[in-house]
Protein backbone atom coordinates (compact mmCIF):
# COMPACT_ATOMS: atom_id res chain seq x y z
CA UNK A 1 -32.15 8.76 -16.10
CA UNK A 2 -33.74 9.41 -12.92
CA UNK A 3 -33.40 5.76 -11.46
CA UNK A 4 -29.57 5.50 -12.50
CA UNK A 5 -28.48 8.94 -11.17
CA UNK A 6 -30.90 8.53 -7.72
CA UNK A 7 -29.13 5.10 -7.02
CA UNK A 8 -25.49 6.83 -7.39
CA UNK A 9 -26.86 9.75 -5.14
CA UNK A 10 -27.50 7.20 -3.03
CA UNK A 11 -24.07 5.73 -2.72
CA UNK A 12 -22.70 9.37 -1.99
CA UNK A 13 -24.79 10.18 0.97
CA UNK A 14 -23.38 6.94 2.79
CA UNK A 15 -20.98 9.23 5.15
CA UNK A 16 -20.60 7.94 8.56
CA UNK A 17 -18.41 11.24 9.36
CA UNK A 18 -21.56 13.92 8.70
CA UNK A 19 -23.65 11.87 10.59
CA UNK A 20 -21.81 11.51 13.28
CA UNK A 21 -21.01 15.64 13.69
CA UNK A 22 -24.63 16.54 12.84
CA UNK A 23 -25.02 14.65 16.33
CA UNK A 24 -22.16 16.75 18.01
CA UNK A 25 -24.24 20.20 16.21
CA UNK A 26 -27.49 18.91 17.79
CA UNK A 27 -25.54 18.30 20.95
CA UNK A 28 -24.51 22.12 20.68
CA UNK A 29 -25.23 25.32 23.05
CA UNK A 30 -27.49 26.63 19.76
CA UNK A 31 -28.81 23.34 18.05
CA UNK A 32 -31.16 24.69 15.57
CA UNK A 33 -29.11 27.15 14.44
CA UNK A 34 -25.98 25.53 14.21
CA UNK A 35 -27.45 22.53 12.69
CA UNK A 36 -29.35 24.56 10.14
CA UNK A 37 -26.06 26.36 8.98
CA UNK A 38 -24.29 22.77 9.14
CA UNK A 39 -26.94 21.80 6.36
CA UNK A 40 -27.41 25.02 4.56
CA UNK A 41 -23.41 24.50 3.92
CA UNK A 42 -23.67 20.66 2.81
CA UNK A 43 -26.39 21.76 0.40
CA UNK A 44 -24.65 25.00 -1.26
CA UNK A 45 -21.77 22.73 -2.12
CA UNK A 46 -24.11 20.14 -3.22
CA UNK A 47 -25.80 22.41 -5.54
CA UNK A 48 -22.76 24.51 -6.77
CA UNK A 49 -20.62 21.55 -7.84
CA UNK A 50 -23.53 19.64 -9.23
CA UNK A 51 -24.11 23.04 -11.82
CA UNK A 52 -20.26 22.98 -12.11
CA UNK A 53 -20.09 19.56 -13.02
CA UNK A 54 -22.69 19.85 -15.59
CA UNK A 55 -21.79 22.56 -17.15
CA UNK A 56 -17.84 21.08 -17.60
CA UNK A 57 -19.41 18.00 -19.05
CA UNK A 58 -22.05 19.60 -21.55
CA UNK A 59 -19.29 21.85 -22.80
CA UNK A 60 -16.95 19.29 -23.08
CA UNK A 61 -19.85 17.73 -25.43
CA UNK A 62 -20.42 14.56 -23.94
CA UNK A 63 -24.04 14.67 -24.06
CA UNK A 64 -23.28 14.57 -27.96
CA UNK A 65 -23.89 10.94 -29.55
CA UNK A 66 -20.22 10.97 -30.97
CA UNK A 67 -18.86 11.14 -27.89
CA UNK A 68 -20.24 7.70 -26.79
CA UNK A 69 -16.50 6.95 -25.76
CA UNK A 70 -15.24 9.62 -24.01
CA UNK A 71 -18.30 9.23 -21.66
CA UNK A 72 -18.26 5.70 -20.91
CA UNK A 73 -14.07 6.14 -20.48
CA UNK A 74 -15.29 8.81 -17.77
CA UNK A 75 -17.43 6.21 -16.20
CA UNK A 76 -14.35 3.61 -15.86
CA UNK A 77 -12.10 6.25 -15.18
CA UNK A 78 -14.65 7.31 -11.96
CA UNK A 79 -14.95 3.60 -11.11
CA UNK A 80 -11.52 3.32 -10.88
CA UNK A 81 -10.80 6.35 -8.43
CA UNK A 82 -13.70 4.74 -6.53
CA UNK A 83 -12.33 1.06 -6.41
CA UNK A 84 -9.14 2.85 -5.28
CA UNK A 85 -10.38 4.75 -2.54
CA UNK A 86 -12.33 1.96 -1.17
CA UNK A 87 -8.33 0.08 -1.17
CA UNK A 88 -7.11 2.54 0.46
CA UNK A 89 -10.08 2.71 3.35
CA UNK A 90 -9.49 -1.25 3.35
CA UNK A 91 -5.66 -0.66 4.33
CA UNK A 92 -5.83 2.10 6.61
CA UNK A 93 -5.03 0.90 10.10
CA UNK A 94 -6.59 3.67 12.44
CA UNK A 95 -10.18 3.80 13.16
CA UNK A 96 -13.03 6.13 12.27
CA UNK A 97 -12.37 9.76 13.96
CA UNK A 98 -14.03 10.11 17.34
CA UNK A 99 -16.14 13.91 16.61
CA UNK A 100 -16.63 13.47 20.83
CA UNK A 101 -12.73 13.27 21.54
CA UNK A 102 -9.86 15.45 21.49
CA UNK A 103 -7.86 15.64 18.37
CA UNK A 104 -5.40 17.70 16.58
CA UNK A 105 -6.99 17.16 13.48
CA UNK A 106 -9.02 19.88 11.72
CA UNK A 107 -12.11 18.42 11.58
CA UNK A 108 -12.23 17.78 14.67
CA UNK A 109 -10.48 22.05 15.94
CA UNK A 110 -13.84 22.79 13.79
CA UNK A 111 -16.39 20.81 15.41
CA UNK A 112 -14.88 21.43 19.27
CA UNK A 113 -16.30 25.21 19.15
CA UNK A 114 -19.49 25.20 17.43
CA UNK A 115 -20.63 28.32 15.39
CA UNK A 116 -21.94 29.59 12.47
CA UNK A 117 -19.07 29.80 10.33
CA UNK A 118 -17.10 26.30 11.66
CA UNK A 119 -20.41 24.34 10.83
CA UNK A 120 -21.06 25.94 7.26
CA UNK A 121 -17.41 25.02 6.41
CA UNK A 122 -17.85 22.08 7.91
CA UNK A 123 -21.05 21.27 5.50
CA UNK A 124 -18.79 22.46 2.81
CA UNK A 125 -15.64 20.32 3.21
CA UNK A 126 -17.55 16.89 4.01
CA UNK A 127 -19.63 17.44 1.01
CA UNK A 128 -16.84 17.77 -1.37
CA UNK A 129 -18.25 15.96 -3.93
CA UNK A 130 -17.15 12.05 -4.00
CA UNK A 131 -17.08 9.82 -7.16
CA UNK A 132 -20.62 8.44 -6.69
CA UNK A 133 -21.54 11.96 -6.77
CA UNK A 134 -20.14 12.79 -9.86
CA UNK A 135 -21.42 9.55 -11.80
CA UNK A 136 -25.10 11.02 -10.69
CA UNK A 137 -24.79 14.27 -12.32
CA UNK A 138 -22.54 12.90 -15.34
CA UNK A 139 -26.01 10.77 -15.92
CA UNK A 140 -27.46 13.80 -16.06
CA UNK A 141 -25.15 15.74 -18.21
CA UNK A 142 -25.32 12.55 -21.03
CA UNK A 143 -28.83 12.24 -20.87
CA UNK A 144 -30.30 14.47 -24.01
CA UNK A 145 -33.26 15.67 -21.72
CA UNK A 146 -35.37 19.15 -21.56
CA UNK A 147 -34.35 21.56 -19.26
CA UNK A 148 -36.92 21.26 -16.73
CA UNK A 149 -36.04 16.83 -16.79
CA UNK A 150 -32.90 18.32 -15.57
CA UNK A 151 -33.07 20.70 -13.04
CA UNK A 152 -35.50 18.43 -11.15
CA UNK A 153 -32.77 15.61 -11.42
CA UNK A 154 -30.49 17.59 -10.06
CA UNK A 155 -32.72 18.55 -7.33
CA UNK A 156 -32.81 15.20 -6.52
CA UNK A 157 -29.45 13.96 -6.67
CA UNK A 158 -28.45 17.07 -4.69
CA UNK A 159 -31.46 16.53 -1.68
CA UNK A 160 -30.79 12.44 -1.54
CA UNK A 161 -26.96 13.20 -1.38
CA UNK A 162 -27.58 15.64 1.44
CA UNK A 163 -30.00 13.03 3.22
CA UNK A 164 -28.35 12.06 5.75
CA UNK A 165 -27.67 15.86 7.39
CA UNK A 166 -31.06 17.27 6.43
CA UNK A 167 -33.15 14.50 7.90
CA UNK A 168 -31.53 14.35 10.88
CA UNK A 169 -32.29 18.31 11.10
CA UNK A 170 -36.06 17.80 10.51
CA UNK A 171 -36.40 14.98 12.98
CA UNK A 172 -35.14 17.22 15.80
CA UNK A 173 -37.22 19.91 14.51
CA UNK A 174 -40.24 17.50 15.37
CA UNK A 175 -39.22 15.48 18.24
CA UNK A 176 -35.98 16.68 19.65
CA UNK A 177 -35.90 13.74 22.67
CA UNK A 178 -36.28 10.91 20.68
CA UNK A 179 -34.09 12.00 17.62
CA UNK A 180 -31.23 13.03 20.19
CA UNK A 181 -31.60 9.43 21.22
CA UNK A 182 -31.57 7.64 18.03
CA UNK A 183 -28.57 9.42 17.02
CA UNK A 184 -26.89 8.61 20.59
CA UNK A 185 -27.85 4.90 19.59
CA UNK A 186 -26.57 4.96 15.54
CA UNK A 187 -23.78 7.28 16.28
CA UNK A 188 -21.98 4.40 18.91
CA UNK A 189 -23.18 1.96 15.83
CA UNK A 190 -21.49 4.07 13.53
CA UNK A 191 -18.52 4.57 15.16
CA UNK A 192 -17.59 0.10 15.11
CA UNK A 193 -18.95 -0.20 11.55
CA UNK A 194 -18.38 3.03 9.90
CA UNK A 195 -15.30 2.44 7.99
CA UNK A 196 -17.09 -1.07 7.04
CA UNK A 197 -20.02 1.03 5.51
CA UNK A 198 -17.49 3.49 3.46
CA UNK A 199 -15.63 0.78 1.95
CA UNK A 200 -18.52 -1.16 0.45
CA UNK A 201 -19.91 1.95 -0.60
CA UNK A 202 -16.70 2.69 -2.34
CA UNK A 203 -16.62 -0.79 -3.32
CA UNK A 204 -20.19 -0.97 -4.46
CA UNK A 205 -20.13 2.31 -6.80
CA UNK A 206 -16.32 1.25 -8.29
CA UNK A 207 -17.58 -1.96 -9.31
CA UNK A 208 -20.68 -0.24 -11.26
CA UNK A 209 -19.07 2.14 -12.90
CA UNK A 210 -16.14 0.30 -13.80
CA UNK A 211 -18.56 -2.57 -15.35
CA UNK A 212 -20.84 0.18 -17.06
CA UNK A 213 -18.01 2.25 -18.34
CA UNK A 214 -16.37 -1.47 -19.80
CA UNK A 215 -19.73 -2.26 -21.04
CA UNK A 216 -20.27 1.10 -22.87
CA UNK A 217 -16.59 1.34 -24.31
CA UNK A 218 -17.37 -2.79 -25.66
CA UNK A 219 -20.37 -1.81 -27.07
């Protein structure tokens, strides 16, 4: 259980986007502060929609044997959306947004005026929770384990989705200098190859659940 729901964790913390305004928050007037709100916002939406999640799929029953296919359908259904989203990364035309230009968009209105309620909403809206996401905690859900089993997977699935905001934070809480730099360095990185990550991410998880969810339905 926990191998199968860390490795879909995993796929959901690939996000070029918070990576990339985590360096804009540590670039801030306050960067402690408005970085720790930035995370503390990821998190809280990483924790409340991994409870919601389980609880909609536990009382739906599909942690019940007799609902082997309703649970792999799920699966498919997830790699679908997945294998779809990584089409439509694959034909959009525009690149990556630019967190260090000028835009009209709301992201970016958000991220232009740092504070403490832009970057908890911001934590909040960029961790709406993605497919990959949801296949980690559905493993959970299935999975006929004791209460604590659970709670510490979803501890996990919530701190390795959050990953790439939290570490980041601690980093710069231990050597400010060099982690400004690094990010300076991955963030111009990021911004030629970002859309390339997301789509084989997308790609990557889709093809998964699709074949696990075929699998399960065949079997």
């Amino acid at each position: 259980m926990f191998e199968q729901a860390a490795g879909f964790a995993v796929l959901a913390a690939i996000s070029p986007t918070a990576l990339l305004v985590m360096a804009v928050f540590l670039g801030s007037a306050n960067p402690k502060r408005t970085a720790l709100v930035y995370v503390t916002g990821a998190i809280v939406m990483s924790v409340a929609m991994a409870i919601a999640v389980l609880f909609v799929l536990r009382a739906a029953g599909l942690n019940q044997p007799r609902e082997h296919d309703p649970r792999y359908g799920l699966r498919l259904g997830l790699g679908i959306l997945s294998l779809a989203a990584a089409f439509v990364v694959a034909r959009r035309k525009r690149p990556a947004p630019d967190p260090d230009k000028q835009s009209k968009g709301f992201l970016s209105r958000l991220i232009a005026r740092p504070g403490r309620a832009t970057a908890f909403l911001v934590g909040v809206i960029l961790f709406v929770p993605s497919t990959s996401f949801i296949a980690a905690v559905q493993v959970v859900a299935t999975a006929r384990a004791a209460v604590p089993a659970t709670v510490a997977a979803l501890l996990v699935i919530v701190l390795i989705s959050a990953l790439i905001v939290w570490l980041p934070l601690i980093t710069y809480l231990i050597a400010p200098d060099a982690t400004t730099r690094t990010l300076r360095t991955a963030n111009d990185w990021l911004r030629v190859h970002g859309r390339m990550i997301v789509l084989c991410a997308l790609a990557a998880a889709g093809a998964v659940l699709v074949l696990n969810g075929s699998l399960g339905l065949a079997g």
